[in-house]
Protein backbone atom coordinates (compact mmCIF):
# COMPACT_ATOMS: atom_id res chain seq x y z
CA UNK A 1 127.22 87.31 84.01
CA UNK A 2 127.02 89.73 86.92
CA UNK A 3 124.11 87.91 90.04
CA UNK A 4 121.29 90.83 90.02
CA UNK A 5 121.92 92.91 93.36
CA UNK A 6 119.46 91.28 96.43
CA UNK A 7 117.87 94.57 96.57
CA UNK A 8 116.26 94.53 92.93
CA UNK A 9 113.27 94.54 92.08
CA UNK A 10 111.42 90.90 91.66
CA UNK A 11 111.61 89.82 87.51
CA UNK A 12 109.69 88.01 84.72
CA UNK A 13 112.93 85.31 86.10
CA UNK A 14 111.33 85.01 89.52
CA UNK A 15 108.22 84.46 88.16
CA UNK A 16 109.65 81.62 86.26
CA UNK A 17 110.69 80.12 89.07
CA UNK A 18 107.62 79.95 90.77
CA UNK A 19 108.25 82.95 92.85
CA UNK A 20 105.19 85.42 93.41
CA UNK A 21 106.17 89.23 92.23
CA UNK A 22 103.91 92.02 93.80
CA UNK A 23 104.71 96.01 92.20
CA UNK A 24 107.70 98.19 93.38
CA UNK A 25 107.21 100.05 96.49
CA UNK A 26 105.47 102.99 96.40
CA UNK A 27 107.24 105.56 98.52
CA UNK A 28 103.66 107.89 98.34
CA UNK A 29 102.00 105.33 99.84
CA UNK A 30 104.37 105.10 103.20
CA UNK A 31 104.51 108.76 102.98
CA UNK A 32 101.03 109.79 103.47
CA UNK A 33 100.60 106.89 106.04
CA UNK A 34 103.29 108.77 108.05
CA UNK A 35 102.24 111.63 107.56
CA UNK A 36 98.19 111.08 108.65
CA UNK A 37 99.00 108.82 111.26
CA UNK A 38 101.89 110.41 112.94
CA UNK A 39 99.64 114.14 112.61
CA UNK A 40 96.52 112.15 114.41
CA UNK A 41 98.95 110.62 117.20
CA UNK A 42 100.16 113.93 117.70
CA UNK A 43 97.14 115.92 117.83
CA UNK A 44 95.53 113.14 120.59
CA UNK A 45 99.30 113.28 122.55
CA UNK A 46 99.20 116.97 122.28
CA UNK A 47 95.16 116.89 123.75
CA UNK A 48 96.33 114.75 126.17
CA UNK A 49 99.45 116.37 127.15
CA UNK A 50 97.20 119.82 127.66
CA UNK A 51 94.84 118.15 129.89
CA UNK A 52 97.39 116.55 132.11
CA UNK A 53 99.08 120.08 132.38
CA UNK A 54 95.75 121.49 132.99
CA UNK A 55 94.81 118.77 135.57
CA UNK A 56 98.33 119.71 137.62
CA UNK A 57 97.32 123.64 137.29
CA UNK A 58 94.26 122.75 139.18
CA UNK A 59 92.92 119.54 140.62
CA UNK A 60 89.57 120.12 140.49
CA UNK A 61 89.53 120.71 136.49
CA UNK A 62 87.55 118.24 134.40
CA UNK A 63 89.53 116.78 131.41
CA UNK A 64 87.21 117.02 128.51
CA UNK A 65 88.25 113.51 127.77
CA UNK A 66 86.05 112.32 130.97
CA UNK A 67 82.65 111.93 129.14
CA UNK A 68 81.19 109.03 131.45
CA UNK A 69 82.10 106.52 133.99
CA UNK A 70 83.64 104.25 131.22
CA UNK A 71 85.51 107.10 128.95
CA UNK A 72 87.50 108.96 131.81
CA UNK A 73 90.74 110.34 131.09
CA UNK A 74 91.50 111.09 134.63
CA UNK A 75 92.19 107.58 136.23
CA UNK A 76 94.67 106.67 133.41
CA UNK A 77 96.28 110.38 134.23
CA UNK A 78 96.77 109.85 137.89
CA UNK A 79 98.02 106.70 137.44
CA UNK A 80 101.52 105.62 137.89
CA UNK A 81 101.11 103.74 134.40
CA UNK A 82 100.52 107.47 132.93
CA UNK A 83 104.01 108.24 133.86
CA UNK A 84 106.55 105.08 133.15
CA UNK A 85 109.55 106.93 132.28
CA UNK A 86 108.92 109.53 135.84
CA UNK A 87 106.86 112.15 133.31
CA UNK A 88 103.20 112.09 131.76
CA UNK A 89 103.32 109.38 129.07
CA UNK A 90 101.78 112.01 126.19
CA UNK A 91 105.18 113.90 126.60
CA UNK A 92 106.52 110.84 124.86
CA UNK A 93 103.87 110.92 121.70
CA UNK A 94 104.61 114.78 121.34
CA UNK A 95 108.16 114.67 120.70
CA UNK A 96 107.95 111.68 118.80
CA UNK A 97 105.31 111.72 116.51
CA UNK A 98 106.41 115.13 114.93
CA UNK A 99 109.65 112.65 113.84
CA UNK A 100 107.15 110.59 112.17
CA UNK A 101 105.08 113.26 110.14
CA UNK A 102 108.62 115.17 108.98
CA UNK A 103 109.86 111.27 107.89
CA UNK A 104 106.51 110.87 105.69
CA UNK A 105 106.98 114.51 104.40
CA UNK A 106 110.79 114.01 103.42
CA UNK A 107 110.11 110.65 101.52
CA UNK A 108 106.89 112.48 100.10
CA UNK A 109 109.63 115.47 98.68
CA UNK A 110 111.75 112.12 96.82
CA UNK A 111 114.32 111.66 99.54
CA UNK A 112 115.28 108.07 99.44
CA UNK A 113 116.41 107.01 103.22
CA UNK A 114 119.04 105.48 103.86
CA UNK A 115 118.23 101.21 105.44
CA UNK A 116 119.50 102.36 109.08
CA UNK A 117 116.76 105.03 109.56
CA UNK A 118 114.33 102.56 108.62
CA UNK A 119 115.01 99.87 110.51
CA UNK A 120 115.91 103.14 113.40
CA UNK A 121 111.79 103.63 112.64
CA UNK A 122 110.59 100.49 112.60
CA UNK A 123 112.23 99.72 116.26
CA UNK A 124 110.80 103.35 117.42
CA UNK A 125 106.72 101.58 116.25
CA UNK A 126 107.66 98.63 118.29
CA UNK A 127 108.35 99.75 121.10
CA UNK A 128 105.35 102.68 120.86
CA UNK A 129 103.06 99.82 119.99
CA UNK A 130 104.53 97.56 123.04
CA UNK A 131 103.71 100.46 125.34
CA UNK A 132 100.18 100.42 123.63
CA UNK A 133 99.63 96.80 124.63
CA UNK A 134 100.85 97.68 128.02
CA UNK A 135 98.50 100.39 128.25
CA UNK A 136 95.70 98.55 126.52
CA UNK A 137 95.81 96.00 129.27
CA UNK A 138 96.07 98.55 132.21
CA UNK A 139 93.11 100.44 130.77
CA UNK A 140 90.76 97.29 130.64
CA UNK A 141 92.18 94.75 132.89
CA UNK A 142 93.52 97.06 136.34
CA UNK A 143 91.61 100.44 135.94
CA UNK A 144 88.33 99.65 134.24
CA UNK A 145 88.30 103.24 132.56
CA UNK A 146 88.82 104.16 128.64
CA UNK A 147 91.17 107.29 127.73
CA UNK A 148 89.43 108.39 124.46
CA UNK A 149 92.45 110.16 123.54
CA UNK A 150 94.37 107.58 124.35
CA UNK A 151 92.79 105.37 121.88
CA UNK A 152 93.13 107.87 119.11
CA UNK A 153 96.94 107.09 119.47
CA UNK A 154 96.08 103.35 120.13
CA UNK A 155 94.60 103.55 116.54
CA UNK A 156 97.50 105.40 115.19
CA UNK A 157 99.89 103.44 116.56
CA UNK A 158 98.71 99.97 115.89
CA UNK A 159 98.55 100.58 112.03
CA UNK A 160 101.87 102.81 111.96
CA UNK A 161 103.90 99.75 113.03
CA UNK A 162 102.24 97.30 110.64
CA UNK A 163 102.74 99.90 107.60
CA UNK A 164 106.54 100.33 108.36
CA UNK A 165 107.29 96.88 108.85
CA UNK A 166 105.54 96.29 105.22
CA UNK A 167 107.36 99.00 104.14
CA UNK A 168 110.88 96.83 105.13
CA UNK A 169 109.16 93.78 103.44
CA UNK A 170 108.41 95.12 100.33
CA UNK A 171 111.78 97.01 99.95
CA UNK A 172 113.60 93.69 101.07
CA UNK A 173 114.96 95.34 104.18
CA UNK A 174 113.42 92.13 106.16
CA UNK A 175 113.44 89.32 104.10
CA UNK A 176 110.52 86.90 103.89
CA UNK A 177 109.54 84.46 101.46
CA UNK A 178 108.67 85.68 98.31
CA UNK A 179 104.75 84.07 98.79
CA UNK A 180 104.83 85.39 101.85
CA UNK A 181 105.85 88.99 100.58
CA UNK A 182 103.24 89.25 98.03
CA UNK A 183 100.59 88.41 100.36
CA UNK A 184 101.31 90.53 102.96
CA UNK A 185 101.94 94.20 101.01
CA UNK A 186 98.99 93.05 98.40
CA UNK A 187 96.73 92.69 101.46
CA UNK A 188 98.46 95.46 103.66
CA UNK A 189 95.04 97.59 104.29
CA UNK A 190 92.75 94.12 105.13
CA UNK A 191 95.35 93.03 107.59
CA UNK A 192 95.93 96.09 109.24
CA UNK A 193 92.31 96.97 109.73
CA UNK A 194 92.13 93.16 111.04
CA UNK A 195 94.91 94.27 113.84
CA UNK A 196 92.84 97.36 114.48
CA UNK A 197 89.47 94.80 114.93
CA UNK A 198 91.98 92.38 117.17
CA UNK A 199 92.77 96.02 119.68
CA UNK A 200 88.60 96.39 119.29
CA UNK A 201 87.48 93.34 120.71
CA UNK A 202 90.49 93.01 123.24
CA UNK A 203 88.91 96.37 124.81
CA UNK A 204 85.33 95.30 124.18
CA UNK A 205 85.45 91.60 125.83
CA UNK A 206 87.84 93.07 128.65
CA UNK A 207 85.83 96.03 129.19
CA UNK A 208 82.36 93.37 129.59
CA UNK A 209 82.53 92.82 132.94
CA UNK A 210 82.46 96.47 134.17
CA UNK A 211 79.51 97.27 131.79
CA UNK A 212 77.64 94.53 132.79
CA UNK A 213 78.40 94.97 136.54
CA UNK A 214 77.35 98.77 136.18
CA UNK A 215 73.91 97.62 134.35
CA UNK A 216 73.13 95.43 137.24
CA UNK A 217 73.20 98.34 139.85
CA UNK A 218 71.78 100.76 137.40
């Protein structure tokens, strides 16, 4: 008797062996998650992008992302964090996000994609969401200011990497535990909007002190 291929789909057998099952992937599901996410990303990179080019035109524009003296825009831009690769980090979410939406419409159309462009995607989230945590920290910790547009693609990015690596999980691409494998895609949304919460109150108890300083002298 031929050994079922690793890639199958878990049976009534695993079950039987103690082994939790959780449904077959659905590839709608990843699709419109790459598809909404990557099209909000790109719309706050693209904002961004304009008001940085807008800012360089002439210096004494106001960014409409500068509401108060916590949500400024214009600190993060003139900062050498807002250009680590020698450009304007938003040039970086404009070309790539537009990969993500076209990935989320091609696997929304039935292409199936091939483990090597997944795996190619899931690295790309990483490293967007380690530049996130960079930039998290510089916003709260060194400059004391908010981007909001920069925290539209914080909140894009942070659930975009968690999505595509359950996507891996539940196709077997990483392998986990079966237990572990059922939790995690049955639970996909709570946990994700618990990573979002975990980004929420980083910013809010790093961002205390300079509210409660400016209350004092207010």
């Amino acid at each position: 008797m031929n050994a079922p291929h690793p890639d199958a789909p878990a049976t009534d057998q695993d079950a039987h062996d103690g082994l939790a099952t959780v449904p077959a992937a659905s590839p709608q599901r990843i699709g419109w998650v790459l598809v909404v996410l990557g099209a909000v990303g790109f719309a706050a990179s693209l904002a961004l992008a304009i008001e940085k080019v807008l800012k360089l035109a002439d210096p004494d524009h106001v960014a409409s992302c500068s509401i108060n003296i916590f949500l400024d825009c214009s600190v993060a831009m003139g900062s050498w964090q807002g250009a680590l690769l020698g450009f304007p980090n938003p040039f970086i979410g404009v070309a790539a996000f537009p990969v993500v939406v076209t990935t989320g419409v091609v696997v929304l159309a039935g292409a199936r994609l091939p483990r090597w462009y997944w795996w190619s995607l899931f690295v790309g989230t990483i490293l967007a969401l380690g530049l996130v945590v960079f930039l998290v920290h510089t916003s709260v910790a060194v400059l004391g200011k908010l981007c909001p547009y920069c925290m539209v693609v914080w909140a894009a990015v942070v659930p975009l990497t968690w999505y595509t690596f359950v996507h891996l999980v539940e196709e077997r691409m990483i392998r986990v535990p079966e237990g572990v494998r059922s939790v995690v895609t049955k639970n996909r949304l709570l946990l994700a909007l618990a990573l979002v919460l975990v980004v929420v109150a980083w910013v809010l108890i790093g961002m205390a002190p300079e509210i409660a300083a400016h209350l004092q002298q207010a």
